[in-house]
PDB file of N, CA and C in Angstrom:
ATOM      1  N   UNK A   1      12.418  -4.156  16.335  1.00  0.00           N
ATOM      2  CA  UNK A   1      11.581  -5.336  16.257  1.00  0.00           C
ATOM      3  C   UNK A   1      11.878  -6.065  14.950  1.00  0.00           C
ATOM      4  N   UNK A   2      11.696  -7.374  15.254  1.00  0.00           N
ATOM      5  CA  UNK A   2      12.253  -8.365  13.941  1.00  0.00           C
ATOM      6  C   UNK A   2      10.891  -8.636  13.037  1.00  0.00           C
ATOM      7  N   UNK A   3      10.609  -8.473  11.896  1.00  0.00           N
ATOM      8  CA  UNK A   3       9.266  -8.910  11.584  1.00  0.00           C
ATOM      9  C   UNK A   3       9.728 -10.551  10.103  1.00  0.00           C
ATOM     10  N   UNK A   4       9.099 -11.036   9.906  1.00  0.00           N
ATOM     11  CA  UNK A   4       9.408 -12.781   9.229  1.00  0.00           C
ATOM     12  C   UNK A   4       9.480 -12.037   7.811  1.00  0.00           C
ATOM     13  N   UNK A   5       8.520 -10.720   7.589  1.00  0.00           N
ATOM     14  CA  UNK A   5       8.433 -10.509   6.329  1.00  0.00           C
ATOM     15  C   UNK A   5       8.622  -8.799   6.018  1.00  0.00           C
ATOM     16  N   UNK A   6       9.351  -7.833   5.221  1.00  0.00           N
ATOM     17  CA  UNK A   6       9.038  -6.707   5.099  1.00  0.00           C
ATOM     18  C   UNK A   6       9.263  -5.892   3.556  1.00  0.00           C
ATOM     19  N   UNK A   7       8.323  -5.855   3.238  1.00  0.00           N
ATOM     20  CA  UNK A   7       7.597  -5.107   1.573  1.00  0.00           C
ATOM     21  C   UNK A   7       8.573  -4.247   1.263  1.00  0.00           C
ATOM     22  N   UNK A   8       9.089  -3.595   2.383  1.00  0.00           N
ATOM     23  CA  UNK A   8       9.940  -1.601   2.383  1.00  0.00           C
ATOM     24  C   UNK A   8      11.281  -2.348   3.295  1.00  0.00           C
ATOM     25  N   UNK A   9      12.345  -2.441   2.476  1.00  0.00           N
ATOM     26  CA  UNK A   9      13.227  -2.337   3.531  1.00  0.00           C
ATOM     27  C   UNK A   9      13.823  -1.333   3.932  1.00  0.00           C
ATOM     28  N   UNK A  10      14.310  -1.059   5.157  1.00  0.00           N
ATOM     29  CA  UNK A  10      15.031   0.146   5.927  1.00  0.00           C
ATOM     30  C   UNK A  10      16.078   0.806   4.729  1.00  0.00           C
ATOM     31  N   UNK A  11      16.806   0.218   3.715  1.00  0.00           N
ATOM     32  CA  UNK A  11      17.525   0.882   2.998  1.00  0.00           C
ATOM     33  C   UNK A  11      16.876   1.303   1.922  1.00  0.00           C
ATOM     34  N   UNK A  12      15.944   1.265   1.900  1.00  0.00           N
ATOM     35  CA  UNK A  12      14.970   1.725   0.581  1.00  0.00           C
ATOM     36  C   UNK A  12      14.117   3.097   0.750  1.00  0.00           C
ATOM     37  N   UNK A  13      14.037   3.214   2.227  1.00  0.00           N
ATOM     38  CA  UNK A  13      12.947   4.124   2.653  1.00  0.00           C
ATOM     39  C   UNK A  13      13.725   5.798   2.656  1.00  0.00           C
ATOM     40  N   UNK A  14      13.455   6.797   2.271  1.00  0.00           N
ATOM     41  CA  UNK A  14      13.494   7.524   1.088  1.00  0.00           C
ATOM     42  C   UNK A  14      14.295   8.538   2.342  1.00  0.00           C
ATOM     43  N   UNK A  15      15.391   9.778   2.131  1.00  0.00           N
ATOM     44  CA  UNK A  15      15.527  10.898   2.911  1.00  0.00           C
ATOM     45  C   UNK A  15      15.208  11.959   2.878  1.00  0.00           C
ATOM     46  N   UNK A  16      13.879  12.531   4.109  1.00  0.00           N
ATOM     47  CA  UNK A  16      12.870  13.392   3.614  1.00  0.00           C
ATOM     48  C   UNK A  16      14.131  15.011   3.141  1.00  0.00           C
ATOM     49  N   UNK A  17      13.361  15.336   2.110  1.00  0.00           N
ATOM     50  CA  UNK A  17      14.048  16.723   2.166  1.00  0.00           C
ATOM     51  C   UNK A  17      14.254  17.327   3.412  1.00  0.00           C
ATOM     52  N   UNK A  18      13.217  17.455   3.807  1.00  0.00           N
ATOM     53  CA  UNK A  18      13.347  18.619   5.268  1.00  0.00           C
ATOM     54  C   UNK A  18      13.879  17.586   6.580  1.00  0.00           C
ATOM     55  N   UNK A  19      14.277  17.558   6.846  1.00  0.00           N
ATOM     56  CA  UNK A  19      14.801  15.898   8.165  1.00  0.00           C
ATOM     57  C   UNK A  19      14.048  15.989   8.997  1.00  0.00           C
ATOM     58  N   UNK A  20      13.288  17.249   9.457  1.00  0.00           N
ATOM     59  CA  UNK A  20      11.833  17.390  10.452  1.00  0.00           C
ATOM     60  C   UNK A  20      10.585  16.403  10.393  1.00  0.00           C
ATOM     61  N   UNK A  21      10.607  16.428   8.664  1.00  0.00           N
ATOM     62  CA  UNK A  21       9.644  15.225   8.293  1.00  0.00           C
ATOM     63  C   UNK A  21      10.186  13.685   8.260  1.00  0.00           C
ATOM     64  N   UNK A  22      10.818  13.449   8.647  1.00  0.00           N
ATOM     65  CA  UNK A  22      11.465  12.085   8.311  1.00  0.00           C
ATOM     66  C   UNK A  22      11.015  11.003   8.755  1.00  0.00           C
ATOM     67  N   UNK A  23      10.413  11.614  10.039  1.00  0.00           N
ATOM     68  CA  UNK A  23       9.383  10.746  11.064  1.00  0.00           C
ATOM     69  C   UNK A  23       7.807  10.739  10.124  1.00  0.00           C
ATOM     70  N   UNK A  24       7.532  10.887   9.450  1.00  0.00           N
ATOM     71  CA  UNK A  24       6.331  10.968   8.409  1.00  0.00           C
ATOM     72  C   UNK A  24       6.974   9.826   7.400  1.00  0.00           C
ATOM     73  N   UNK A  25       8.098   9.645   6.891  1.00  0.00           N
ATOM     74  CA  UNK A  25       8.237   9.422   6.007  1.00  0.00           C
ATOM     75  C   UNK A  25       8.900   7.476   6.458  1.00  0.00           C
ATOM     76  N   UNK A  26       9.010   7.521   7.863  1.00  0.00           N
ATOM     77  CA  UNK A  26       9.451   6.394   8.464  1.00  0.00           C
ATOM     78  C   UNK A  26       8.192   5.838   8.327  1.00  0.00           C
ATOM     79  N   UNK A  27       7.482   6.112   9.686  1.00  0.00           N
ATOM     80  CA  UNK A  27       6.183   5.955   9.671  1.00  0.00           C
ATOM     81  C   UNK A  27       5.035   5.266   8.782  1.00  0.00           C
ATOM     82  N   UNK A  28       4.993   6.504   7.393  1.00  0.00           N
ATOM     83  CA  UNK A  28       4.679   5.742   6.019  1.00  0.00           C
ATOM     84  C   UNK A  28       4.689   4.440   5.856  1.00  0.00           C
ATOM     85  N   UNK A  29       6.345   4.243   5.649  1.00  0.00           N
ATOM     86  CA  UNK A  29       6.540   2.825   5.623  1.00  0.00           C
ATOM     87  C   UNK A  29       5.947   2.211   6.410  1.00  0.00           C
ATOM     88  N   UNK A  30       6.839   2.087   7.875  1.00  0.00           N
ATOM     89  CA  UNK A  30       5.943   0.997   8.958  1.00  0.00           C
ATOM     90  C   UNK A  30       4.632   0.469   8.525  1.00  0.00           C
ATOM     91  N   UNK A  31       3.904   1.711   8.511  1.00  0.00           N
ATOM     92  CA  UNK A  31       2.456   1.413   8.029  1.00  0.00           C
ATOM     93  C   UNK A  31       2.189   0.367   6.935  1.00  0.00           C
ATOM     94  N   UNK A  32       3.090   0.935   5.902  1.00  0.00           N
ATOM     95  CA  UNK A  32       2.892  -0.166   4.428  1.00  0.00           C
ATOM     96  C   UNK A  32       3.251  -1.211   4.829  1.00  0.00           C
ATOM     97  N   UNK A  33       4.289  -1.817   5.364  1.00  0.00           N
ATOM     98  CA  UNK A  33       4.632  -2.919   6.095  1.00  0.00           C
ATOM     99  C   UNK A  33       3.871  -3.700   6.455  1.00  0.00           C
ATOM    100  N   UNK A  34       3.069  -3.162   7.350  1.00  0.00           N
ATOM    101  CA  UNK A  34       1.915  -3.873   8.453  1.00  0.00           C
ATOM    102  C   UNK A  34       0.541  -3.912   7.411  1.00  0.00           C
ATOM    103  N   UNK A  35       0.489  -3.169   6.230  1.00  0.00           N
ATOM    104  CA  UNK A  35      -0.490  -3.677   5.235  1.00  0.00           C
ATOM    105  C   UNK A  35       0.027  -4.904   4.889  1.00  0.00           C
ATOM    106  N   UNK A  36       1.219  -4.947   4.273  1.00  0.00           N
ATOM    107  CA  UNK A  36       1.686  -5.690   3.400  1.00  0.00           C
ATOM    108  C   UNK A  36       1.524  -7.258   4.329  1.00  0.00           C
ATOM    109  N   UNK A  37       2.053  -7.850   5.570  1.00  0.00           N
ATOM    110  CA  UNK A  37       2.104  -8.419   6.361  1.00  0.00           C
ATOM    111  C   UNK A  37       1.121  -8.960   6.598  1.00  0.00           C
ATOM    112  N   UNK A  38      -0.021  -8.165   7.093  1.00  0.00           N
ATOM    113  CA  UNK A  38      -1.852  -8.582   6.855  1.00  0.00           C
ATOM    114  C   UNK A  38      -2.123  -9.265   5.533  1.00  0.00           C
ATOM    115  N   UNK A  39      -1.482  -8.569   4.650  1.00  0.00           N
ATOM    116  CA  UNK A  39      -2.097  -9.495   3.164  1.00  0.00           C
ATOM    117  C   UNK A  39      -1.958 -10.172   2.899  1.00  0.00           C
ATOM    118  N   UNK A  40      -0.295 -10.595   3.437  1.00  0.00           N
ATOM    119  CA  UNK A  40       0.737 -12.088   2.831  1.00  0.00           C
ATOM    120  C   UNK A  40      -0.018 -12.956   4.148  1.00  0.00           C
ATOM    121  N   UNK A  41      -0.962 -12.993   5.113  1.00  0.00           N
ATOM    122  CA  UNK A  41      -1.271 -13.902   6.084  1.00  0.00           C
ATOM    123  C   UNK A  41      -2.869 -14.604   5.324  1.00  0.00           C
ATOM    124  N   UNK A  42      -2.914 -13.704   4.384  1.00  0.00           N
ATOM    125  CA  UNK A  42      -4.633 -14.146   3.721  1.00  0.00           C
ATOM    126  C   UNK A  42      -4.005 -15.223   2.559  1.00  0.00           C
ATOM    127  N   UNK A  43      -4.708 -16.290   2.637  1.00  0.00           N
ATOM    128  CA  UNK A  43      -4.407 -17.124   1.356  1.00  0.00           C
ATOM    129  C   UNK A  43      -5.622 -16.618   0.190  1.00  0.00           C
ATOM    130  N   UNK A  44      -4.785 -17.012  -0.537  1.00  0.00           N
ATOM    131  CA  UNK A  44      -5.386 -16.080  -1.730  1.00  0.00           C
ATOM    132  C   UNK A  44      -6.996 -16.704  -2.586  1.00  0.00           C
ATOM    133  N   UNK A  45      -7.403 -18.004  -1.687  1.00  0.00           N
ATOM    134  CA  UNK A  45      -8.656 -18.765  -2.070  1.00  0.00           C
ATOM    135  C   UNK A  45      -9.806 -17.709  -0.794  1.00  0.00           C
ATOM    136  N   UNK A  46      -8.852 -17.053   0.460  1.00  0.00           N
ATOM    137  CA  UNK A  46      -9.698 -16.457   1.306  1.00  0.00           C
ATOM    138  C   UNK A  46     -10.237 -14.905   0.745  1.00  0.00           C
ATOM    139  N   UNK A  47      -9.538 -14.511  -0.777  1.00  0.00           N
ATOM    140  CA  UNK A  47      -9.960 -13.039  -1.060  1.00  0.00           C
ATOM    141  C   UNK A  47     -11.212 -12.584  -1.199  1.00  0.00           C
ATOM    142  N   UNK A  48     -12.283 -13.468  -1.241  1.00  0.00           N
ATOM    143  CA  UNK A  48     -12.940 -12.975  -1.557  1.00  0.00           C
ATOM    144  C   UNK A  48     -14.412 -13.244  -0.515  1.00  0.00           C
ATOM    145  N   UNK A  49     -13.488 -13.441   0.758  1.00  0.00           N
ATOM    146  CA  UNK A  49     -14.522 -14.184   2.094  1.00  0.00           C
ATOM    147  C   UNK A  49     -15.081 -13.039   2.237  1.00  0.00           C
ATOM    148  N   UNK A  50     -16.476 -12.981   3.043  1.00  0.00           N
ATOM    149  CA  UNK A  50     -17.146 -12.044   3.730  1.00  0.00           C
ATOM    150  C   UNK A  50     -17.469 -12.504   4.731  1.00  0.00           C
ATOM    151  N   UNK A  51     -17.230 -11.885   5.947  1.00  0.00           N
ATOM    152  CA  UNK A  51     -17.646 -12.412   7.347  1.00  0.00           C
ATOM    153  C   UNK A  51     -18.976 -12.114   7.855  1.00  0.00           C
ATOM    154  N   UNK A  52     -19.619 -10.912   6.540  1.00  0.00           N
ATOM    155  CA  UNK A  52     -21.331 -10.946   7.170  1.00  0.00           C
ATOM    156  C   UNK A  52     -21.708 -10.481   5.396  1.00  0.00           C
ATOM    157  N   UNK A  53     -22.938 -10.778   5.344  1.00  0.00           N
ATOM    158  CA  UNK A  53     -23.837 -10.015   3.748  1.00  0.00           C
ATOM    159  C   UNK A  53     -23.445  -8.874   3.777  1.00  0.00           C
ATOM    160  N   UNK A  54     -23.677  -8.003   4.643  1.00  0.00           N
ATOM    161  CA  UNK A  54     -23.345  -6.289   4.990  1.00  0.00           C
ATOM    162  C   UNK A  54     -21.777  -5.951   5.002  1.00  0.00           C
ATOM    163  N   UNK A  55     -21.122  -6.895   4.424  1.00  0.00           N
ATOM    164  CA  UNK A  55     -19.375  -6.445   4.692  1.00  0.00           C
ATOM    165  C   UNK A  55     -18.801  -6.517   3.292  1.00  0.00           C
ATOM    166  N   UNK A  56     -18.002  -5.857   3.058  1.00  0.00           N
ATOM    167  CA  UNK A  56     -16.632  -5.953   1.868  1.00  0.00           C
ATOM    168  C   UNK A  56     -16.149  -7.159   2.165  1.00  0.00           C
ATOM    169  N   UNK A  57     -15.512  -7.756   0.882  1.00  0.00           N
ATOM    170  CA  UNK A  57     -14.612  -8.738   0.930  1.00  0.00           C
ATOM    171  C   UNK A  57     -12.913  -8.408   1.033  1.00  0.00           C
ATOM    172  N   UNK A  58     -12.482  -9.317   1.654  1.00  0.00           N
ATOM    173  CA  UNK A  58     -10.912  -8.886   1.994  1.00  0.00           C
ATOM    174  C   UNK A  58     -10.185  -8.724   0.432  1.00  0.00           C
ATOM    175  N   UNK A  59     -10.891  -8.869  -0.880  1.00  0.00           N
ATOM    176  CA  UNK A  59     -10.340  -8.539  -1.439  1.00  0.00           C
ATOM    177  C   UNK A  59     -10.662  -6.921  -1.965  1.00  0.00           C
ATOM    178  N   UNK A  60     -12.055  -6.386  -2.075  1.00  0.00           N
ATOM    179  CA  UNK A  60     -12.406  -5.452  -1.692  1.00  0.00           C
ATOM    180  C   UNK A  60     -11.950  -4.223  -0.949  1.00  0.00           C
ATOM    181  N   UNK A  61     -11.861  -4.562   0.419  1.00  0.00           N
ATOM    182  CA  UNK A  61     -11.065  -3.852   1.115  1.00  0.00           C
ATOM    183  C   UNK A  61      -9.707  -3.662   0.710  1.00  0.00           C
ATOM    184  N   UNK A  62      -8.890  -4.658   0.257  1.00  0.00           N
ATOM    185  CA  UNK A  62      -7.305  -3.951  -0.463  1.00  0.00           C
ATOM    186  C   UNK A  62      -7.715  -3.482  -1.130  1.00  0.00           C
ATOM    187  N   UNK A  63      -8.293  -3.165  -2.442  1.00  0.00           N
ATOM    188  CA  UNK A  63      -8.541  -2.536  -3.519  1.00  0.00           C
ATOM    189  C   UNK A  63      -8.821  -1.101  -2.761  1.00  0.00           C
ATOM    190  N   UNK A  64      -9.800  -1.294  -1.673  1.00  0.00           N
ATOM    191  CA  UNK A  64     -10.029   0.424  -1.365  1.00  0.00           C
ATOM    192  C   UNK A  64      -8.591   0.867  -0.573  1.00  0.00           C
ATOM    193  N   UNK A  65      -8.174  -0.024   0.241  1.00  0.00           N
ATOM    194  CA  UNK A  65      -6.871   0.394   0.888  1.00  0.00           C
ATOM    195  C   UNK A  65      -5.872   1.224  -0.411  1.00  0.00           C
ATOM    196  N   UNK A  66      -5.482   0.657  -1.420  1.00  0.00           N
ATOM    197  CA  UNK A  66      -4.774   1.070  -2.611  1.00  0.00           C
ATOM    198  C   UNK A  66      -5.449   2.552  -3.061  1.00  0.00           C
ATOM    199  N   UNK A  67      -6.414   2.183  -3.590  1.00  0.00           N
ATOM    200  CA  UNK A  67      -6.807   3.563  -3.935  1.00  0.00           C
ATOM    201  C   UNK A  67      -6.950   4.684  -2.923  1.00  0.00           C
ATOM    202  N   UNK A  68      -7.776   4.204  -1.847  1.00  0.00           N
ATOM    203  CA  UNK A  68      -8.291   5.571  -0.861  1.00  0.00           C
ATOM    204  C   UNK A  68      -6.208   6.432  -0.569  1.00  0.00           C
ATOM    205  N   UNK A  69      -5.326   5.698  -0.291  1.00  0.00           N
ATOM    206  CA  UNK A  69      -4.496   5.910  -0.171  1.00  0.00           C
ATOM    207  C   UNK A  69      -3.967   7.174  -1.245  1.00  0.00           C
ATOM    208  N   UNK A  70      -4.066   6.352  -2.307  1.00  0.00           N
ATOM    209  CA  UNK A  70      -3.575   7.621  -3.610  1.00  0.00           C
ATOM    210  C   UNK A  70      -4.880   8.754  -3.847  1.00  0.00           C
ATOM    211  N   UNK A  71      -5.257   8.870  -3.543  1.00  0.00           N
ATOM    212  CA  UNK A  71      -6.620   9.798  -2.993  1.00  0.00           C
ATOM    213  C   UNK A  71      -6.306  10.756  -2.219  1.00  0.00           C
ATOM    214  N   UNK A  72      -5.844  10.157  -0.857  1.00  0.00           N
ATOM    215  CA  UNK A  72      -5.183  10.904   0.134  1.00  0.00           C
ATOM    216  C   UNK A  72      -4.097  11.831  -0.238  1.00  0.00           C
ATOM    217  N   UNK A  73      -3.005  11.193  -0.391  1.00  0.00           N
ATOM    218  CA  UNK A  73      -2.062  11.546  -1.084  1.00  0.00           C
ATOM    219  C   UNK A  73      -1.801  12.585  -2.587  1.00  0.00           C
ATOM    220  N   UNK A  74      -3.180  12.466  -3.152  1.00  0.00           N
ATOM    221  CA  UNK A  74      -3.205  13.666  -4.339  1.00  0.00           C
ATOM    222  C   UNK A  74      -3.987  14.739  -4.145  1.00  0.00           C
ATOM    223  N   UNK A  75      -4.533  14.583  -2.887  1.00  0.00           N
ATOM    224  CA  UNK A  75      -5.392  16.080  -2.191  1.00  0.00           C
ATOM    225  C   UNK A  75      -4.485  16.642  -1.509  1.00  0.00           C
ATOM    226  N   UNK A  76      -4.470  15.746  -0.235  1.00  0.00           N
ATOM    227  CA  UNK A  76      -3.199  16.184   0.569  1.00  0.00           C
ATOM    228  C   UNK A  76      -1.849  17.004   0.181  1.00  0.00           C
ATOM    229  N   UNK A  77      -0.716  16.216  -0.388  1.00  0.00           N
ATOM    230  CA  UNK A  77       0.322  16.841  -1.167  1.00  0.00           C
ATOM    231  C   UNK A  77       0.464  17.130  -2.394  1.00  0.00           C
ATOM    232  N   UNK A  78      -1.148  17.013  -3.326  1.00  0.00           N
ATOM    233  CA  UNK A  78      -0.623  17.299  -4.364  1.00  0.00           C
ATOM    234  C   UNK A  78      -0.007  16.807  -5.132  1.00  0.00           C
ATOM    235  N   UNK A  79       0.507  15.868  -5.185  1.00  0.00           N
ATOM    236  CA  UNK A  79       0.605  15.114  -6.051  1.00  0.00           C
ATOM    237  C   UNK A  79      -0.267  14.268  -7.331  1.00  0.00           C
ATOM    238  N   UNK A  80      -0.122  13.869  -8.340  1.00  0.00           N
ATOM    239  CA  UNK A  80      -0.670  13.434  -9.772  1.00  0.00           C
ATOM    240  C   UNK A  80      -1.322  11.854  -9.300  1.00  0.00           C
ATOM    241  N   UNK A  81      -2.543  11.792  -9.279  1.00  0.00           N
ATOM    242  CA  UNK A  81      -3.341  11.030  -8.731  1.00  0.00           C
ATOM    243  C   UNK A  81      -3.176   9.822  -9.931  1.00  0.00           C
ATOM    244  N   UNK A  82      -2.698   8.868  -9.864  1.00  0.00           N
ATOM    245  CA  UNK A  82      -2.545   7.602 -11.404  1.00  0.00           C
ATOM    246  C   UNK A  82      -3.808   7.610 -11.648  1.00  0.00           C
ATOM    247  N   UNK A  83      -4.422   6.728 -13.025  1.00  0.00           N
ATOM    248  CA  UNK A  83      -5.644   5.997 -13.221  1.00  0.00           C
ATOM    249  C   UNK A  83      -5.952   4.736 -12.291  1.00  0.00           C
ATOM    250  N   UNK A  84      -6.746   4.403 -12.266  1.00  0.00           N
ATOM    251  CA  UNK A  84      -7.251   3.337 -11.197  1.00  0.00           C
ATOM    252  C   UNK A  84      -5.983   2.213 -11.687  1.00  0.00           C
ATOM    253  N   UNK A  85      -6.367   2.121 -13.020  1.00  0.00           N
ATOM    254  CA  UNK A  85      -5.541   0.733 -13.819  1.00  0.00           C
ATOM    255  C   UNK A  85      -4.408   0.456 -13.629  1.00  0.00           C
ATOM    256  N   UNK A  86      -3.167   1.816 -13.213  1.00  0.00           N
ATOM    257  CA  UNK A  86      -1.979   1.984 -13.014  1.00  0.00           C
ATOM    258  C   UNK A  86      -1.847   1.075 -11.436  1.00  0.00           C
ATOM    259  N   UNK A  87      -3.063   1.454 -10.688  1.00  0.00           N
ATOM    260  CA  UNK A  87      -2.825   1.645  -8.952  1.00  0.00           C
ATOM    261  C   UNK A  87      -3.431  -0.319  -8.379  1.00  0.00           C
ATOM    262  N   UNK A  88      -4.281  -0.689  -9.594  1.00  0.00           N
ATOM    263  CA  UNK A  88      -4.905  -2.354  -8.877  1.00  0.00           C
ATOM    264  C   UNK A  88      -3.849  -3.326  -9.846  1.00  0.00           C
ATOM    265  N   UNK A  89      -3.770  -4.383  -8.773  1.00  0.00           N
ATOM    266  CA  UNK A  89      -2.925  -5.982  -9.740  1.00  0.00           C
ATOM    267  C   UNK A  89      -3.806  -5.844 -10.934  1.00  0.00           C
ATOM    268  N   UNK A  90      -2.869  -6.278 -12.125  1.00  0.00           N
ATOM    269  CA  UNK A  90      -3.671  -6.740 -12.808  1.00  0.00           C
ATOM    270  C   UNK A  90      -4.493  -8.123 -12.880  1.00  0.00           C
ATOM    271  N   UNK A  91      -5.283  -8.288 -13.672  1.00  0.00           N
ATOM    272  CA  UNK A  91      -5.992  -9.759 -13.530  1.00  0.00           C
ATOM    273  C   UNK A  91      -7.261  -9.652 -12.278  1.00  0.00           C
ATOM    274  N   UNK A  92      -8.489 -10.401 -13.381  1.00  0.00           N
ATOM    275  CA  UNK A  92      -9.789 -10.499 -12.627  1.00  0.00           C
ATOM    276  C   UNK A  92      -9.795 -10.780 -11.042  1.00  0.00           C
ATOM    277  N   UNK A  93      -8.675 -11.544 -10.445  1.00  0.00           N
ATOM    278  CA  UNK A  93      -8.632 -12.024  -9.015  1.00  0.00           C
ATOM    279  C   UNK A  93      -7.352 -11.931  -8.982  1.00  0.00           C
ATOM    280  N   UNK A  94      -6.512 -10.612  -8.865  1.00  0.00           N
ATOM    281  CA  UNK A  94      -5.012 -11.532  -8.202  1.00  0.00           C
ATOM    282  C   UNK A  94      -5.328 -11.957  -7.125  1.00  0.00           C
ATOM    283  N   UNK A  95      -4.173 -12.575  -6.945  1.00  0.00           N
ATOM    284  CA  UNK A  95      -3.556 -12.902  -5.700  1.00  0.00           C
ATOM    285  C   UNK A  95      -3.269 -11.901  -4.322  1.00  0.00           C
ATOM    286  N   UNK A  96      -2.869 -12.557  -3.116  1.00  0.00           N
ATOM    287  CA  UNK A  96      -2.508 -11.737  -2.376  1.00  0.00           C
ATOM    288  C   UNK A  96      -1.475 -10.919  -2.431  1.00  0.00           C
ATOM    289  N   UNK A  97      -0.606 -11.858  -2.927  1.00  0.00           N
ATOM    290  CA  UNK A  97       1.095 -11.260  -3.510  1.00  0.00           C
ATOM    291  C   UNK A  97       1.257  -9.971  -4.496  1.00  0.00           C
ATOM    292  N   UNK A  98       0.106  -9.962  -5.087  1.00  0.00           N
ATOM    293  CA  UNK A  98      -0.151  -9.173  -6.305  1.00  0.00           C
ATOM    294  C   UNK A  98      -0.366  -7.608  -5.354  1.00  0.00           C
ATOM    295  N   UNK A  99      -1.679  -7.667  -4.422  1.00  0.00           N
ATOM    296  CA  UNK A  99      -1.538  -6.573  -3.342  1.00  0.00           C
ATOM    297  C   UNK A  99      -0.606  -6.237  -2.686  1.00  0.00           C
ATOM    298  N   UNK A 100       0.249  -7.417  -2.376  1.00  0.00           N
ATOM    299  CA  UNK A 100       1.697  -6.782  -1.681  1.00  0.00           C
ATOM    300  C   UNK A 100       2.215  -6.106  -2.568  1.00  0.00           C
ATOM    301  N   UNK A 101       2.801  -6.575  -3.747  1.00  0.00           N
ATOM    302  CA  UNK A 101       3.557  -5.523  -4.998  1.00  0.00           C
ATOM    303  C   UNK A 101       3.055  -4.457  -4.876  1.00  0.00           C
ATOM    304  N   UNK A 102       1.841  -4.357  -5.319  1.00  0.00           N
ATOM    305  CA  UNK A 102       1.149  -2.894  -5.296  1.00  0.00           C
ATOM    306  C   UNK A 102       1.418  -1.831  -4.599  1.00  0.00           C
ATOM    307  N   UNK A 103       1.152  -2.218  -3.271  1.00  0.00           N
ATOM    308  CA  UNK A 103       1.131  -1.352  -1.865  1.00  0.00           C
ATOM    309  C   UNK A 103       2.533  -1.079  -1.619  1.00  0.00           C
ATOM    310  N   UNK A 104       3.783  -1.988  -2.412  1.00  0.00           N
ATOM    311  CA  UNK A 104       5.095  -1.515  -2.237  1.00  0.00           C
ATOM    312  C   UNK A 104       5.042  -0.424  -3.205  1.00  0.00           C
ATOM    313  N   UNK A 105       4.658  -0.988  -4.415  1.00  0.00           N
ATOM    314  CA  UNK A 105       5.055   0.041  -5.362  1.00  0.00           C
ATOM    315  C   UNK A 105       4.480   1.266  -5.564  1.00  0.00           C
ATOM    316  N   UNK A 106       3.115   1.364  -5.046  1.00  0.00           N
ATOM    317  CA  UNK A 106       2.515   2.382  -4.890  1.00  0.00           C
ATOM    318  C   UNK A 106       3.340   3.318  -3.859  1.00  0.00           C
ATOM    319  N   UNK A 107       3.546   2.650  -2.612  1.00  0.00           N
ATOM    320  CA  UNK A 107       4.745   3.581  -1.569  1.00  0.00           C
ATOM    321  C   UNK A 107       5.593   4.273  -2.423  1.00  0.00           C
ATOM    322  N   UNK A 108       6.560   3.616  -3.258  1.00  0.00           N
ATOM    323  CA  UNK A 108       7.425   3.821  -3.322  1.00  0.00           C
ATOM    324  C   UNK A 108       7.588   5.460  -4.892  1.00  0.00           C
ATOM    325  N   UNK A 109       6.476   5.060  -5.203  1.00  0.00           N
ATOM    326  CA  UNK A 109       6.018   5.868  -6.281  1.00  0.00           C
ATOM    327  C   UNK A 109       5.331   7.360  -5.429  1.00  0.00           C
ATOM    328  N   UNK A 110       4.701   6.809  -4.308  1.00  0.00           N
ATOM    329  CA  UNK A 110       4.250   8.282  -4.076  1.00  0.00           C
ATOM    330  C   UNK A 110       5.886   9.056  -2.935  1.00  0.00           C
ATOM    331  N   UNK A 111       7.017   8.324  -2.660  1.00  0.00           N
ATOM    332  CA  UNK A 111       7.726   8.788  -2.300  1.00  0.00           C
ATOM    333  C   UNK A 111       8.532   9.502  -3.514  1.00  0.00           C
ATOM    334  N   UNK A 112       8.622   9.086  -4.695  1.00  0.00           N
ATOM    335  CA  UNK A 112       9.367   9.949  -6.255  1.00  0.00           C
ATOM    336  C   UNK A 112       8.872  10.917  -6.275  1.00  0.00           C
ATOM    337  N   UNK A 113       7.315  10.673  -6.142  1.00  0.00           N
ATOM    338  CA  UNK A 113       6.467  11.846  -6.742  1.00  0.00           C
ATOM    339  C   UNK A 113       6.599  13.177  -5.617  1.00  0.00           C
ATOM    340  N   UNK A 114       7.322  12.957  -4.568  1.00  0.00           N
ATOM    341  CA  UNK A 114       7.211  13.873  -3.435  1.00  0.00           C
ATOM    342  C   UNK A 114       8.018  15.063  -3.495  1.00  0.00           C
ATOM    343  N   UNK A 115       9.456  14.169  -4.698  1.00  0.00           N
ATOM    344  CA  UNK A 115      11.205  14.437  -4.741  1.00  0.00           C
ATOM    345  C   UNK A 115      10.708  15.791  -5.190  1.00  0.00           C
ATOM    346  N   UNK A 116      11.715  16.911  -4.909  1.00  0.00           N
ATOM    347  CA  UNK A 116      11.962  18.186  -5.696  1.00  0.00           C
ATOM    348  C   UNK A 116      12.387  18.081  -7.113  1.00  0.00           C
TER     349      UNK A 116
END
C-alpha cells in the first residue's frame, strides 16, 4: 500500500535479533506510521479542540499516546524508561509536526534500546 506520508521508512526499520520477532518489529512501525499520519492531518490551531467538556484534547491525547507508549515499553521489555522532558516536543504548544518527530524518534530510540 502507497501512503502520501511515512515517519519510519521501510529502510530504517530495524533487524529483529531473533527473525521470529520481526513481525513485532514491522508491525511497531506500521503502527507509528498510522500515529504519525493522524497527527500530520490535525492542523496545529485544532490541538487543543475538545469534542465534549468530558474529553482530552487532541493535543492531550498525543502527549498520553507518547508517554503511555514508553511506559509500555519499560515494563514490558525492560528497557530505561526517559524523563517525561526527553519523551514531549519541546515548547508550551508545539505543533503537530513536533508530535510527528517525537513518535519517530521515540520509535526509533526504543528500537536501540532493544539492540544487544
Amino acid at each position: 500500500m502507497r501512503y502520501d506520508y511515512i515517519a519510519i521508512a521501510d529502510a530504517e526499520i530495524p533487524v529483529a535479533v531473533e527473525p521470529v520477532f520481526q513481525h513485532l518489529v514491522t508491525t511497531y512501525v506500521s503502527e507509528s506510521n498510522k500515529t504519525a499520519r493522524v497527527w500530520k492531518a490535525v492542523p496545529d490551531d485544532c490541538l487543543d479542540f475538545k469534542s465534549h467538556d468530558q474529553t482530552n484534547t487532541i493535543r492531550t491525547i498525543s502527549q498520553h499516546q507518547l508517554l503511555s507508549e514508553r511506559r509500555f515499553f519499560a515494563q514490558f521489555v525492560g528497557i530505561h524508561e526517559p524523563p517525561v522532558e526527553e519523551l514531549l516536543p519541546p515548547g508550551v504548544k508545539p505543533g503537530a509536526r513536533a508530535y510527528i518527530v517525537a513518535t519517530r524518534q521515540d520509535s526509533l530510540f526504543l528500537f536501540k534500546s532493544m539492540r544487544p
